[in-house]
PDB file of N, CA and C in Angstrom:
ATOM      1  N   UNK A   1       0.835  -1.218   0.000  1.00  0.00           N
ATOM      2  CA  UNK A   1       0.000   0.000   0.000  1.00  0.00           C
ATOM      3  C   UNK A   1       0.870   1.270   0.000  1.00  0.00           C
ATOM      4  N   UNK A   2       1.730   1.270   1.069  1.00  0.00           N
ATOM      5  CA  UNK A   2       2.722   2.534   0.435  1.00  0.00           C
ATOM      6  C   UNK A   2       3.478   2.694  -0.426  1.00  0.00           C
ATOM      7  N   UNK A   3       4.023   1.751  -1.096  1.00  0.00           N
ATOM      8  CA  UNK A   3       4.700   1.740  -2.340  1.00  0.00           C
ATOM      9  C   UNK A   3       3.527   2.468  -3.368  1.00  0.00           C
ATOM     10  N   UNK A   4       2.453   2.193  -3.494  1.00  0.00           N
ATOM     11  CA  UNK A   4       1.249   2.758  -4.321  1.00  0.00           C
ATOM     12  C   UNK A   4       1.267   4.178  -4.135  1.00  0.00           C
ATOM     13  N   UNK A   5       1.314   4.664  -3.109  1.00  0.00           N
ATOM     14  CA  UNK A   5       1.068   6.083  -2.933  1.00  0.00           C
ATOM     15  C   UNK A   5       2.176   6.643  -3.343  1.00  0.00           C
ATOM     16  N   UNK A   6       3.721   6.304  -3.088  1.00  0.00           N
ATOM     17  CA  UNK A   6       4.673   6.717  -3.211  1.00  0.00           C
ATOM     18  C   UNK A   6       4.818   6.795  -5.096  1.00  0.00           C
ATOM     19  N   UNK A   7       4.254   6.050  -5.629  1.00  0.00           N
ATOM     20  CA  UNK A   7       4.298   6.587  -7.219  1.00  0.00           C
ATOM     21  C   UNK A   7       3.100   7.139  -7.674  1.00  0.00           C
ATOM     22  N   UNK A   8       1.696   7.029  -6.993  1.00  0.00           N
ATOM     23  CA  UNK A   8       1.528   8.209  -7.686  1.00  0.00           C
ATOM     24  C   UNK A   8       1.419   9.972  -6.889  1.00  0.00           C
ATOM     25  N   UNK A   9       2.171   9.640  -5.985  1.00  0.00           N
ATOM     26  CA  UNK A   9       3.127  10.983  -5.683  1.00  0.00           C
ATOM     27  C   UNK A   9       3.966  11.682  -6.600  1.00  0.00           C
ATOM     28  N   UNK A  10       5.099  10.964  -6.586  1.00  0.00           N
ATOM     29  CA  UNK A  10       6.352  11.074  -7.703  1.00  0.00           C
ATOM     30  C   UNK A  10       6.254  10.137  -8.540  1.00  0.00           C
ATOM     31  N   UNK A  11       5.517  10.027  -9.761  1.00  0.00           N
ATOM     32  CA  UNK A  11       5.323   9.076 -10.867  1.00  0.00           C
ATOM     33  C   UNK A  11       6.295   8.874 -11.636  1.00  0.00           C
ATOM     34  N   UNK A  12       6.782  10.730 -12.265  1.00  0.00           N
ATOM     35  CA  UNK A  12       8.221  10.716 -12.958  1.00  0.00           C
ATOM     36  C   UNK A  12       9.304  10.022 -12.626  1.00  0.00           C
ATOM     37  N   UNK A  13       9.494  10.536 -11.396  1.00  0.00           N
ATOM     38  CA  UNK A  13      10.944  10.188 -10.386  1.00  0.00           C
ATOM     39  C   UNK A  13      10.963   8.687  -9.884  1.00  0.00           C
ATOM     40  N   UNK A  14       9.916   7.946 -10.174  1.00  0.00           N
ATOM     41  CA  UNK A  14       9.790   6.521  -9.066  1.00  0.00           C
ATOM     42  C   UNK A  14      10.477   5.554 -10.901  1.00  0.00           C
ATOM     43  N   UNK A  15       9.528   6.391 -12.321  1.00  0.00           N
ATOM     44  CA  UNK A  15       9.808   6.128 -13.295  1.00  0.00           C
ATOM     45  C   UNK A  15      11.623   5.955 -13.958  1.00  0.00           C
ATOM     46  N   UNK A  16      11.991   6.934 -13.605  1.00  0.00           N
ATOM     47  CA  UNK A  16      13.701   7.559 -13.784  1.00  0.00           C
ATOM     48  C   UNK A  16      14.318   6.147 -12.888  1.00  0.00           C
ATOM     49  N   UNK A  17      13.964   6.263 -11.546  1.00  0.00           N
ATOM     50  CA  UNK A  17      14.973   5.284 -10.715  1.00  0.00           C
ATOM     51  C   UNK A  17      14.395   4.010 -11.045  1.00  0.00           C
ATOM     52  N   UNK A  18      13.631   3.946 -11.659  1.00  0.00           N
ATOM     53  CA  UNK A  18      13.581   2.295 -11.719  1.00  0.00           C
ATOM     54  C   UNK A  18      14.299   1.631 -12.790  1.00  0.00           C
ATOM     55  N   UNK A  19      14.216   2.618 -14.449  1.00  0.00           N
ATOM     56  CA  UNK A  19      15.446   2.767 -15.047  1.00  0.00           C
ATOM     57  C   UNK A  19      16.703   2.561 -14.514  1.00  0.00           C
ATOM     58  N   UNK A  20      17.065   3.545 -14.039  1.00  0.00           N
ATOM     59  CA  UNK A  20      18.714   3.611 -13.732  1.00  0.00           C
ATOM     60  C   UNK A  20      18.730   2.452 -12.602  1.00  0.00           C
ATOM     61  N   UNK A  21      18.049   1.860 -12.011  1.00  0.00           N
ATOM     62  CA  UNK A  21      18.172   0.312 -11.602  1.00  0.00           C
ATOM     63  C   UNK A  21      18.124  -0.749 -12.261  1.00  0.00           C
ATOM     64  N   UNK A  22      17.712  -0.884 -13.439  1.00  0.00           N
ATOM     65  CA  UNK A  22      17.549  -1.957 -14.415  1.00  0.00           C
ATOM     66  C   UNK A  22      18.789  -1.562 -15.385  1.00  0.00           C
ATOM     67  N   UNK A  23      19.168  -0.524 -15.635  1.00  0.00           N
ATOM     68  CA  UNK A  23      20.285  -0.421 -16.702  1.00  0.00           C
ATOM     69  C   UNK A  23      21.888  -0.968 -15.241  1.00  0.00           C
ATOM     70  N   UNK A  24      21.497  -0.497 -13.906  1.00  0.00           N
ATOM     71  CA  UNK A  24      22.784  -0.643 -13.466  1.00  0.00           C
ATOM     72  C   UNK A  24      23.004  -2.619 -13.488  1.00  0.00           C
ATOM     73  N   UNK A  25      21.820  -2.694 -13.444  1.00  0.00           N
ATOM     74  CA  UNK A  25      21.550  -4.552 -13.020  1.00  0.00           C
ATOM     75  C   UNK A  25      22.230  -5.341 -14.581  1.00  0.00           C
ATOM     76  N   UNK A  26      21.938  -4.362 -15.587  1.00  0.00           N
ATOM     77  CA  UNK A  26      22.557  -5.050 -16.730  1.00  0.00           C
ATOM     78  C   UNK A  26      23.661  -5.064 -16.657  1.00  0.00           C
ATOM     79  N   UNK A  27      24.498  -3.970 -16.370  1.00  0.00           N
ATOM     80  CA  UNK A  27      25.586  -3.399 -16.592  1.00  0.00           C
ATOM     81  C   UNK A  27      26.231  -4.630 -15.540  1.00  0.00           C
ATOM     82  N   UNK A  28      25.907  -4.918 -14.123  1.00  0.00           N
ATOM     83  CA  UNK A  28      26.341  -5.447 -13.515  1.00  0.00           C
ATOM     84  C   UNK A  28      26.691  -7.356 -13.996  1.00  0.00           C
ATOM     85  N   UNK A  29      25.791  -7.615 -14.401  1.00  0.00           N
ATOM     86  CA  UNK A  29      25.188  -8.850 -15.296  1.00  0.00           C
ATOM     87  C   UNK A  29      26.561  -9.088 -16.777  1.00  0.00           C
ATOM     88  N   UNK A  30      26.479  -7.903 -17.468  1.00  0.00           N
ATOM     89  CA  UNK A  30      27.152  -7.595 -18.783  1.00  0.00           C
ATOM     90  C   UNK A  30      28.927  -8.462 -18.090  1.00  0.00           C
ATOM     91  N   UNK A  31      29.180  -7.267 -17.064  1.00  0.00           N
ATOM     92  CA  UNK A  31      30.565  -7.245 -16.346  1.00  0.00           C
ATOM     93  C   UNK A  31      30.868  -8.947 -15.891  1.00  0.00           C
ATOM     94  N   UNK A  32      29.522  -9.479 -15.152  1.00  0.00           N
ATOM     95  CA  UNK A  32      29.768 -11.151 -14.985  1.00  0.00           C
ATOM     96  C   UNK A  32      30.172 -11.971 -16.152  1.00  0.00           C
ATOM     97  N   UNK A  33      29.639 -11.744 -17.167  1.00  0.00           N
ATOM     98  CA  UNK A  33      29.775 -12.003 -18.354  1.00  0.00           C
ATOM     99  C   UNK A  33      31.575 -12.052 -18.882  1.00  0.00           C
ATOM    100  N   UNK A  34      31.683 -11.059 -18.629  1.00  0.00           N
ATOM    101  CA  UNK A  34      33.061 -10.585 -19.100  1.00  0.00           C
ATOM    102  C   UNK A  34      33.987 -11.074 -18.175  1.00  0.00           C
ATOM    103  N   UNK A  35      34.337 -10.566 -17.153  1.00  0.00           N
ATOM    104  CA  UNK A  35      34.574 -11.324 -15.974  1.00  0.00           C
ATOM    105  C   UNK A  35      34.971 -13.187 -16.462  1.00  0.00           C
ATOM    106  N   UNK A  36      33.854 -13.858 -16.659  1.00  0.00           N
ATOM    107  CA  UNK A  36      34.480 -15.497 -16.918  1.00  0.00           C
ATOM    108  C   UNK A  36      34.987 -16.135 -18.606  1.00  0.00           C
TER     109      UNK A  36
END
């Protein structure tokens, strides 16, 4: 229930960071990759 309110509070901003959490998760993922 508060997670609900909290986006449509900040819809943009909840939008932006969930991005830049999914691009860092690739990035992190990509690097495992490379890594072995």
């Amino acid at each position: 229930m508060k997670m609900t309110i909290k986006v449509r509070k900040t819809n943009k901003k909840e939008k932006i960071e969930f991005l830049i959490g999914t691009f860092i998760i690739i990035l992190v993922i990509l690097g495992f990759k490379i890594m072995k």
